[in-house]
PDB file of N, CA and C in Angstrom:
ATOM      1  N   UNK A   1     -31.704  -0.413   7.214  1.00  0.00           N
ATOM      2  CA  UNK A   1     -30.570  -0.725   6.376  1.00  0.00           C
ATOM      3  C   UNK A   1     -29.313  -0.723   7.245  1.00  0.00           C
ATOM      4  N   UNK A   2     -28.456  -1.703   7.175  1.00  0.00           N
ATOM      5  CA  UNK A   2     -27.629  -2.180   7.785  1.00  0.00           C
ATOM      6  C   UNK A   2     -26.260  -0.773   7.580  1.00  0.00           C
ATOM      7  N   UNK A   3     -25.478  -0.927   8.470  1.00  0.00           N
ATOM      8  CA  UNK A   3     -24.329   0.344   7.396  1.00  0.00           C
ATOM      9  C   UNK A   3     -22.948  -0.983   7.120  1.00  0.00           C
ATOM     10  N   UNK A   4     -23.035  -0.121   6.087  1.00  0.00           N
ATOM     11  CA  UNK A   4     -21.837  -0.782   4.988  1.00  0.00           C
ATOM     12  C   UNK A   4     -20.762  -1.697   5.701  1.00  0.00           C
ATOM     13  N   UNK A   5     -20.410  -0.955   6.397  1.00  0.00           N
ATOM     14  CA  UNK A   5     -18.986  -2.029   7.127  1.00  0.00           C
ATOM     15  C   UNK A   5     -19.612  -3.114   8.012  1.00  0.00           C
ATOM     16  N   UNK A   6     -20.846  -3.683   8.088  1.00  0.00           N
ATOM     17  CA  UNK A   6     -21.591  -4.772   8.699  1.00  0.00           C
ATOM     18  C   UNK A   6     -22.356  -5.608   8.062  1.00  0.00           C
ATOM     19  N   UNK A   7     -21.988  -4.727   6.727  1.00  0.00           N
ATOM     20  CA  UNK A   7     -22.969  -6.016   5.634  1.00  0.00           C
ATOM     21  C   UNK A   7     -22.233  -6.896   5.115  1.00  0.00           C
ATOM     22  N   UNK A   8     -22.487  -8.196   4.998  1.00  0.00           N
ATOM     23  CA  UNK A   8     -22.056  -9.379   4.805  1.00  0.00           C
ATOM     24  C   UNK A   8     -22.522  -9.709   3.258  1.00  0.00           C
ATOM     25  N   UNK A   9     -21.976 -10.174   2.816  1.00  0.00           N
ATOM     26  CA  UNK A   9     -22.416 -10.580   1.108  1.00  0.00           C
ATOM     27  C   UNK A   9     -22.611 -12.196   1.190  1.00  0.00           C
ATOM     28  N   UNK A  10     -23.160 -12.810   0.132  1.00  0.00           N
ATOM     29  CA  UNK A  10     -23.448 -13.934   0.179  1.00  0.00           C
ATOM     30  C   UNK A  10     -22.193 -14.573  -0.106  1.00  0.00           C
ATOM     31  N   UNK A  11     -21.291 -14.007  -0.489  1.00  0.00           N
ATOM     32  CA  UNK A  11     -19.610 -15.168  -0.592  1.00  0.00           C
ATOM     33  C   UNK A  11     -18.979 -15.213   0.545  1.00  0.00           C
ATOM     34  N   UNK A  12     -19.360 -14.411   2.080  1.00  0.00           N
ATOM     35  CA  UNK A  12     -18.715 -14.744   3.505  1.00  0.00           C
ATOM     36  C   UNK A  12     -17.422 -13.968   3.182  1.00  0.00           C
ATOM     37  N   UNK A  13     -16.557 -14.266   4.272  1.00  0.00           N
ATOM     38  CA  UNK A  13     -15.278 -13.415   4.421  1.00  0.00           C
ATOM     39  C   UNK A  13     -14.615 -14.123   4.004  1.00  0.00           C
ATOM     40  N   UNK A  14     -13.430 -13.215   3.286  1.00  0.00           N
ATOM     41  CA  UNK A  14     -12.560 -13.929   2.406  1.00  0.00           C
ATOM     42  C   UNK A  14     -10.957 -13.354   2.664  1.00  0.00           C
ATOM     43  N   UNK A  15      -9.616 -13.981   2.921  1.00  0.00           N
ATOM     44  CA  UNK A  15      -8.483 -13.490   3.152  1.00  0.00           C
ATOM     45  C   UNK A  15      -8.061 -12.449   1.813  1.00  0.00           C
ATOM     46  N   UNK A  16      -7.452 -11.230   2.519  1.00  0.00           N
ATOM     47  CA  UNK A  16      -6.647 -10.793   1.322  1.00  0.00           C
ATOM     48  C   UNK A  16      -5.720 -11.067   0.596  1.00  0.00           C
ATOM     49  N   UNK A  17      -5.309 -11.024   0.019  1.00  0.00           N
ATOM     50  CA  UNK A  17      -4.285 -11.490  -1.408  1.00  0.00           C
ATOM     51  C   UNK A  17      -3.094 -10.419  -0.515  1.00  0.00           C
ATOM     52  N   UNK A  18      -1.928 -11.342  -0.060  1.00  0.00           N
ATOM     53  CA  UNK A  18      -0.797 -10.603   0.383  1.00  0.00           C
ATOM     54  C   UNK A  18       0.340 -10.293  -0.406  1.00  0.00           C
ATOM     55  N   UNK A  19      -0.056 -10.707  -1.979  1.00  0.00           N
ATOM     56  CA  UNK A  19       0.796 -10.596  -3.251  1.00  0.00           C
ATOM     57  C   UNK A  19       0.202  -9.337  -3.626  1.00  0.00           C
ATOM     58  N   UNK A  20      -0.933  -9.219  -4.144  1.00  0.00           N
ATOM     59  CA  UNK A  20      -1.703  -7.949  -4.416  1.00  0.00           C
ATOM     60  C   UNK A  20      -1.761  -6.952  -4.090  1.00  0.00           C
ATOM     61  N   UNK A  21      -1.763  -7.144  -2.159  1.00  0.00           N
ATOM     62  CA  UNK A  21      -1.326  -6.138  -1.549  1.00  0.00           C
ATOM     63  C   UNK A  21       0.135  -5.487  -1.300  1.00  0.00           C
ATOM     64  N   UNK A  22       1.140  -5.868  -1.519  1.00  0.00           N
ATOM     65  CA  UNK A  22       2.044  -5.880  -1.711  1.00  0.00           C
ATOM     66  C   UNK A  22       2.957  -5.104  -3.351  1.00  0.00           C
ATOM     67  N   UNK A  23       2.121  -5.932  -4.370  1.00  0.00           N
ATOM     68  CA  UNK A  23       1.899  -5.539  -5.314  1.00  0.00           C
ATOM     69  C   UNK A  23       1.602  -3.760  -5.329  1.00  0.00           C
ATOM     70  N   UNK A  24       0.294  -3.861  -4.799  1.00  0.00           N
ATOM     71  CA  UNK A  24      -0.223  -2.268  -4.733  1.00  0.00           C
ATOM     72  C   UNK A  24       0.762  -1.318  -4.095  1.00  0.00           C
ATOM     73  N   UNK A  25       1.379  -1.784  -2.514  1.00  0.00           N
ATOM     74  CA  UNK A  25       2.165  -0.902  -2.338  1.00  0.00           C
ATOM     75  C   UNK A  25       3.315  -0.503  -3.171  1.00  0.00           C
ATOM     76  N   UNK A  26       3.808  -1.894  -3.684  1.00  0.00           N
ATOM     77  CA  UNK A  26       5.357  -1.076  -3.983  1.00  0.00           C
ATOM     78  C   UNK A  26       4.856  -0.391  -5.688  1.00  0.00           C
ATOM     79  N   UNK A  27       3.742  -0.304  -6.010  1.00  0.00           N
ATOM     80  CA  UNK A  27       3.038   0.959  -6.785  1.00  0.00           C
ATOM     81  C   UNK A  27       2.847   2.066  -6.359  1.00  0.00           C
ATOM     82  N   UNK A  28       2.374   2.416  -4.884  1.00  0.00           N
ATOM     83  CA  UNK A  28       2.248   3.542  -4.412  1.00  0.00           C
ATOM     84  C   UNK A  28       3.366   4.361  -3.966  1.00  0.00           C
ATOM     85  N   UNK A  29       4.340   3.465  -3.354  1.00  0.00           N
ATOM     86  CA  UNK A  29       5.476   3.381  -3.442  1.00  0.00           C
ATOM     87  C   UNK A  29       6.515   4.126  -4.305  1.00  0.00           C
ATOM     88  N   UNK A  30       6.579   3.403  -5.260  1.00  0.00           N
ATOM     89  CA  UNK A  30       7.438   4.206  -6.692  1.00  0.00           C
ATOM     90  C   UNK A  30       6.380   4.941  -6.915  1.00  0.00           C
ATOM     91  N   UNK A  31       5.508   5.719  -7.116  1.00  0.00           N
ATOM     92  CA  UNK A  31       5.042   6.872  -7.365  1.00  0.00           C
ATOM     93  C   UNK A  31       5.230   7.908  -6.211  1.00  0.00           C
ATOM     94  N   UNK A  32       4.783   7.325  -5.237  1.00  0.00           N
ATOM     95  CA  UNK A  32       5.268   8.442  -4.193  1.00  0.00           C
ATOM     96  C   UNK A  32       6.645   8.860  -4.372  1.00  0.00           C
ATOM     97  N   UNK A  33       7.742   7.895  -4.673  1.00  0.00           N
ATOM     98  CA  UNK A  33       9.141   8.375  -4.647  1.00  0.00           C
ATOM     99  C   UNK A  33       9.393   9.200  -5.809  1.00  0.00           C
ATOM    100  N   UNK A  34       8.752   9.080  -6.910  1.00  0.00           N
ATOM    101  CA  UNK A  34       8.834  10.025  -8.157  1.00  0.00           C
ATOM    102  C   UNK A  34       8.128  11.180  -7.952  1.00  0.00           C
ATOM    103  N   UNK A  35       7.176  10.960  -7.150  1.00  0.00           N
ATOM    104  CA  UNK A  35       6.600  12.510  -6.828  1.00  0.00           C
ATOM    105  C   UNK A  35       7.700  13.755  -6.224  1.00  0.00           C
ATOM    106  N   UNK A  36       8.178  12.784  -5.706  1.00  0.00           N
ATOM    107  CA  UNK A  36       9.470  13.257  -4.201  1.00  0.00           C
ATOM    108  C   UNK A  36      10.268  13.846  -4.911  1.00  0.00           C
ATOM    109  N   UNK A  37      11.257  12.791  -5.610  1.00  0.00           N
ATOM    110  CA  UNK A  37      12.274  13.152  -6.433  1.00  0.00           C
ATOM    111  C   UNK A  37      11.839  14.011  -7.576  1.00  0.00           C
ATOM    112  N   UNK A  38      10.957  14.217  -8.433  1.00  0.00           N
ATOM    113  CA  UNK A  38      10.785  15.095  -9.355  1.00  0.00           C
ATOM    114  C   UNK A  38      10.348  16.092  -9.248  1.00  0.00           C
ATOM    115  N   UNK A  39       9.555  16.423  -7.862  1.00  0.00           N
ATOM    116  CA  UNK A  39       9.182  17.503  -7.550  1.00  0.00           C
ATOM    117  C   UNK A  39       8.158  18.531  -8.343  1.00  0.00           C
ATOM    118  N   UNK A  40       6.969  18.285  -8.901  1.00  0.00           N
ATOM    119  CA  UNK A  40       6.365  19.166  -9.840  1.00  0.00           C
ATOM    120  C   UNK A  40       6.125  20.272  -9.154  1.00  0.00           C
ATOM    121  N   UNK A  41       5.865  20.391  -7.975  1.00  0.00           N
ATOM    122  CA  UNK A  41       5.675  21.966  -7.317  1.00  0.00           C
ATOM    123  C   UNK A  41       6.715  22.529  -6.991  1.00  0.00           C
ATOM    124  N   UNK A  42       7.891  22.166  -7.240  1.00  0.00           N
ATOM    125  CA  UNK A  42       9.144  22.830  -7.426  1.00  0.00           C
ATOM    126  C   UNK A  42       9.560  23.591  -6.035  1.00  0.00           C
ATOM    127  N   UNK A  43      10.540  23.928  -5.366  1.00  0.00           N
ATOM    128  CA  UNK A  43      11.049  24.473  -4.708  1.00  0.00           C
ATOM    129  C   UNK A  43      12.038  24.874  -5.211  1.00  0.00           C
ATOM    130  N   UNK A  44      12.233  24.772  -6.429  1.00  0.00           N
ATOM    131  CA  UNK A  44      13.852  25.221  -6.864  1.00  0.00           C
ATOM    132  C   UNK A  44      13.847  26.587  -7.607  1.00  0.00           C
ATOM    133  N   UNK A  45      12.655  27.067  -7.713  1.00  0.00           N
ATOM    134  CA  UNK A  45      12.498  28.396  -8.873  1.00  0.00           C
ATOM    135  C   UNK A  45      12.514  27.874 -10.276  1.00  0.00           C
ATOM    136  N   UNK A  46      12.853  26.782 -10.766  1.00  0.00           N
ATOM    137  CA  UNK A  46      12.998  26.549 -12.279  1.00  0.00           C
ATOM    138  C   UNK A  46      11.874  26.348 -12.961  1.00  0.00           C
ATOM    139  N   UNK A  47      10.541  26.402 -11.937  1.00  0.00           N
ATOM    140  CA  UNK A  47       9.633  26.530 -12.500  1.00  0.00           C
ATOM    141  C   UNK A  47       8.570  24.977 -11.950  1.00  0.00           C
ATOM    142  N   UNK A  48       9.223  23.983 -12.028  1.00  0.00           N
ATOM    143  CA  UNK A  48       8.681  22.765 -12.104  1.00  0.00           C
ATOM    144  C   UNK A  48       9.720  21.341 -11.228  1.00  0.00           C
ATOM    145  N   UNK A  49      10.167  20.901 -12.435  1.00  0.00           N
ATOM    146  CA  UNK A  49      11.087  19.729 -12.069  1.00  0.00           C
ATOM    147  C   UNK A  49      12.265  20.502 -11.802  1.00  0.00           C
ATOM    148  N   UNK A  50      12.666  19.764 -10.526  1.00  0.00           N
ATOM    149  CA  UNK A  50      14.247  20.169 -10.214  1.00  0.00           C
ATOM    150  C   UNK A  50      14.864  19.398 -11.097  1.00  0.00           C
ATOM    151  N   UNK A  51      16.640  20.291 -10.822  1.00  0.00           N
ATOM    152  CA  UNK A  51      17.911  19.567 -11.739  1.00  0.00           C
ATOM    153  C   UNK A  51      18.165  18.256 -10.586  1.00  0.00           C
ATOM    154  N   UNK A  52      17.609  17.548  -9.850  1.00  0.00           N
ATOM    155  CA  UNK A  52      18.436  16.472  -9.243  1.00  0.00           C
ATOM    156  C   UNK A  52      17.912  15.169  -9.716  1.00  0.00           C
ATOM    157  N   UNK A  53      18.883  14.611  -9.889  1.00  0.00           N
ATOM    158  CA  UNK A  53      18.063  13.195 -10.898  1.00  0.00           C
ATOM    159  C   UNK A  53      17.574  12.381 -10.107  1.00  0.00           C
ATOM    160  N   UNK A  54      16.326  11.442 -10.631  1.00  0.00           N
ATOM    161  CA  UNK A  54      15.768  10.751  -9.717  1.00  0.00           C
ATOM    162  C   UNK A  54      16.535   9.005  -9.873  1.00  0.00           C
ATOM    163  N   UNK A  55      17.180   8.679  -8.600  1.00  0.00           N
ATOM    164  CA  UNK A  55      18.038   7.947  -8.151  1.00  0.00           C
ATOM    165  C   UNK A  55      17.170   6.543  -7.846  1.00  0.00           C
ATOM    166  N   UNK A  56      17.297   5.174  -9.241  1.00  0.00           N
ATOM    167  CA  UNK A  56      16.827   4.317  -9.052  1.00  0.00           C
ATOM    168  C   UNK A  56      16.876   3.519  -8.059  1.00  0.00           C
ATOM    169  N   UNK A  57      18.038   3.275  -7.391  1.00  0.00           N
ATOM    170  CA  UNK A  57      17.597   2.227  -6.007  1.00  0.00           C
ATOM    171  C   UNK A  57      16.928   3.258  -4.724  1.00  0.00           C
ATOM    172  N   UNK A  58      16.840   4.854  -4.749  1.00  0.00           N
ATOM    173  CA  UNK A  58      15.815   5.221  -4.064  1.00  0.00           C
ATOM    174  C   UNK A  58      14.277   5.081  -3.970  1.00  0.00           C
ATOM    175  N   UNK A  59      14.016   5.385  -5.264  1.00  0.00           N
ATOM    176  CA  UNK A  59      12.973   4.834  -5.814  1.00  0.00           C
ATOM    177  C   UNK A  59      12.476   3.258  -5.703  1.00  0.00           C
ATOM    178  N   UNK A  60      13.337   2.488  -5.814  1.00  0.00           N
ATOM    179  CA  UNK A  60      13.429   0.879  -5.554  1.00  0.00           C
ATOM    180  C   UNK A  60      12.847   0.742  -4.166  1.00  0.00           C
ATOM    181  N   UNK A  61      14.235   1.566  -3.204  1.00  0.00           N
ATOM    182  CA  UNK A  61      13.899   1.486  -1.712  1.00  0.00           C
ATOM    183  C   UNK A  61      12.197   1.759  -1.256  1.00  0.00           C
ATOM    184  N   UNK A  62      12.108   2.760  -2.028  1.00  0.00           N
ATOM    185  CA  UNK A  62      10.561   3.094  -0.933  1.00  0.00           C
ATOM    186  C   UNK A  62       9.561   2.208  -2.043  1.00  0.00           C
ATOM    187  N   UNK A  63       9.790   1.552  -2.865  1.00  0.00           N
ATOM    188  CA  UNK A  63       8.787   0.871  -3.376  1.00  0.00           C
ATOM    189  C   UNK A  63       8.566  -0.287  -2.589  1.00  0.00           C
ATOM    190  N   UNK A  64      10.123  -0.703  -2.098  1.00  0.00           N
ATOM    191  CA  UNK A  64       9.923  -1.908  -1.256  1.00  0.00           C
ATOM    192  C   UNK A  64       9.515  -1.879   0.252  1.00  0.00           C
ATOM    193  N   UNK A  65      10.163  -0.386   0.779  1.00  0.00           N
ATOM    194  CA  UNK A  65       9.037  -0.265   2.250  1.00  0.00           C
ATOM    195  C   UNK A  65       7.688  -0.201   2.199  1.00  0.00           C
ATOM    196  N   UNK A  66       7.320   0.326   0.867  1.00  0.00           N
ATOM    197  CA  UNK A  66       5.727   0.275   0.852  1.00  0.00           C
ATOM    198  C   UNK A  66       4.991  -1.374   0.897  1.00  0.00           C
ATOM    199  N   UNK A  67       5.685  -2.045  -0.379  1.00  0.00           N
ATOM    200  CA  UNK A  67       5.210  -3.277  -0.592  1.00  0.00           C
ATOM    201  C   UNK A  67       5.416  -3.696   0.683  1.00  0.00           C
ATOM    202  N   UNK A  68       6.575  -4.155   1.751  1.00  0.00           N
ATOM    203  CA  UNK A  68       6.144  -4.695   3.242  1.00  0.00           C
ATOM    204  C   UNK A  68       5.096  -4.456   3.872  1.00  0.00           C
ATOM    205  N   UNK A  69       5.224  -2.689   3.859  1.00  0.00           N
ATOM    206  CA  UNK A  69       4.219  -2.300   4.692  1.00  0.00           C
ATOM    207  C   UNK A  69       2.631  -2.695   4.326  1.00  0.00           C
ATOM    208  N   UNK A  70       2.362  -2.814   2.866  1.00  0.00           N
ATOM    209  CA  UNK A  70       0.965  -3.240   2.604  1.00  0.00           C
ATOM    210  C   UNK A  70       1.046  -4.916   2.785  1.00  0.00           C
ATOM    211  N   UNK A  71       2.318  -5.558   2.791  1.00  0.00           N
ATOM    212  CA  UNK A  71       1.885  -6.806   2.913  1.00  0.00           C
ATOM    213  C   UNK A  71       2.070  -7.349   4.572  1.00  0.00           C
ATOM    214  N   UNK A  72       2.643  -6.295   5.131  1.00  0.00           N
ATOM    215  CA  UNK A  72       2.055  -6.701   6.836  1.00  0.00           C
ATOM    216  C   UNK A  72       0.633  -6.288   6.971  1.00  0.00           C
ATOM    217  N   UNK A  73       0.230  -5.163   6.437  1.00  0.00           N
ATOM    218  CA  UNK A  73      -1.445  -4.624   7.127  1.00  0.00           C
ATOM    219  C   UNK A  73      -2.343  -5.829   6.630  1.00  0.00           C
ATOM    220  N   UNK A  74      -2.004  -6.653   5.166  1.00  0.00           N
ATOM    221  CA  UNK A  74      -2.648  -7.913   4.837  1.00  0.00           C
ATOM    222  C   UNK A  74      -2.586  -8.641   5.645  1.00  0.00           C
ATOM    223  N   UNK A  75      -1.200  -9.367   5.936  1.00  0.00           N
ATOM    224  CA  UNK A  75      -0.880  -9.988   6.925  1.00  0.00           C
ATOM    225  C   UNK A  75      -1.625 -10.299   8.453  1.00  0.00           C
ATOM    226  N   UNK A  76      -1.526  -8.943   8.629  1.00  0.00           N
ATOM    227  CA  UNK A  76      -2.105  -8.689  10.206  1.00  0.00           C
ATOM    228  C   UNK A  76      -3.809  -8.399  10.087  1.00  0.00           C
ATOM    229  N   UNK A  77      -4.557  -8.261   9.116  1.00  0.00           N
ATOM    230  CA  UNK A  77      -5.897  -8.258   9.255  1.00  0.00           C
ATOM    231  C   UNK A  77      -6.144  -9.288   8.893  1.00  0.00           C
ATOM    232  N   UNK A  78      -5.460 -10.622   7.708  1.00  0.00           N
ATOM    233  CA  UNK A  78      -5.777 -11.690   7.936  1.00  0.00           C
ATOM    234  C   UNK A  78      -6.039 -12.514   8.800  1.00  0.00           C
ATOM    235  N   UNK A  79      -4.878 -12.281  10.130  1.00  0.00           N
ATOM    236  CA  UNK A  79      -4.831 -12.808  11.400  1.00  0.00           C
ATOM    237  C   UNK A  79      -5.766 -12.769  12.319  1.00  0.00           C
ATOM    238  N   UNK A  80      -6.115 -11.306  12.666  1.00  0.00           N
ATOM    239  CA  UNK A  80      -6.804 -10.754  13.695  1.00  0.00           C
ATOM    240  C   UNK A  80      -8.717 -11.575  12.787  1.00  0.00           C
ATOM    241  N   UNK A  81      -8.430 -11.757  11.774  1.00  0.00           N
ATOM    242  CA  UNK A  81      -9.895 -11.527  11.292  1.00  0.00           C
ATOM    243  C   UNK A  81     -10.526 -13.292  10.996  1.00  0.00           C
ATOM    244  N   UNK A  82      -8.873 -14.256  11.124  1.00  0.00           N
ATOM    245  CA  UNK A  82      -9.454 -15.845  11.628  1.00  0.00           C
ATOM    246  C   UNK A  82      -9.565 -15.785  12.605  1.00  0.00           C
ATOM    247  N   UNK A  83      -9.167 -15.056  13.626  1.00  0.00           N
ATOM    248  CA  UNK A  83      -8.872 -15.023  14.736  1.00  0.00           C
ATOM    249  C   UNK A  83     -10.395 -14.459  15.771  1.00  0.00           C
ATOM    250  N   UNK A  84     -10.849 -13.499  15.270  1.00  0.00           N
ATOM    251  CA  UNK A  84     -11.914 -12.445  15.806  1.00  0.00           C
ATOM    252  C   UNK A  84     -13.158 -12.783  15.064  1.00  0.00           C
ATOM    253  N   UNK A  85     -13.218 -13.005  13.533  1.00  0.00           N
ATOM    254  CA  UNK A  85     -14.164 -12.745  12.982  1.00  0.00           C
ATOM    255  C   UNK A  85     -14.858 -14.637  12.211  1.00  0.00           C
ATOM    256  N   UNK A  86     -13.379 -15.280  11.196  1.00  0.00           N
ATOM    257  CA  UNK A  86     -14.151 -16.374  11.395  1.00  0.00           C
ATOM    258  C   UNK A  86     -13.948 -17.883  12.513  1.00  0.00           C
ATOM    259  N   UNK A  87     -12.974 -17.286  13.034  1.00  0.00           N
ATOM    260  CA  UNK A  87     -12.969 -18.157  13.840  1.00  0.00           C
ATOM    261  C   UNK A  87     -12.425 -19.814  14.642  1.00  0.00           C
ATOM    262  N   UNK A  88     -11.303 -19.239  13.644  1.00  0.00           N
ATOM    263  CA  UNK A  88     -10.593 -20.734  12.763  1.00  0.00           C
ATOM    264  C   UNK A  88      -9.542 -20.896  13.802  1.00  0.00           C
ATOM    265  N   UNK A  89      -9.069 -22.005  14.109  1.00  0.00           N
ATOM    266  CA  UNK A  89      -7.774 -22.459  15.110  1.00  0.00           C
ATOM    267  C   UNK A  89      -8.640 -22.479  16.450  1.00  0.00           C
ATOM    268  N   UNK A  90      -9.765 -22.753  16.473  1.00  0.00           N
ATOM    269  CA  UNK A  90      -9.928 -22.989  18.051  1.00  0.00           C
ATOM    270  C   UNK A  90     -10.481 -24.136  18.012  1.00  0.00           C
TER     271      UNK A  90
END
């Protein structure tokens, strides 16, 4: 039995969706930043959520470094993978 990351399916390799991925980050994104800003494990003693409000274009901001960042790693394994794997432009 072959291991997983070498098995090939009968639909061949297929590019990722750099909307989707993108998509996903700036989801992980705004959650990570609400994690941040709301703090449920608290450092403040109040028990839970701190008193500092969570600041929408911060939240905005890291939604949108995320979304780049997942839509370069698309980006760049698309590349490397016409490039290395099917073979396209030569």
């Amino acid at each position: 039995m072959p291991l997983p990351s070498l098995y090939r399916s009968g639909d061949g390799f297929r590019p990722w969706r750099i909307t989707h991925a993108a998509a996903c980050g700036a989801a992980l994104g705004a959650l990570a930043a609400l994690f941040k800003k709301l703090a449920p494990l608290g450092g403040t003693g109040a028990g839970g959520l701190s008193h500092r409000p969570a600041g929408i274009a911060e939240i905005a901001a890291v939604a949108l470094a995320f979304a780049l960042l997942c839509a370069g790693a698309a980006l760049l394994r698309n590349f490397l993978a016409r490039r290395l794997v099917w073979h396209e432009g030569r």
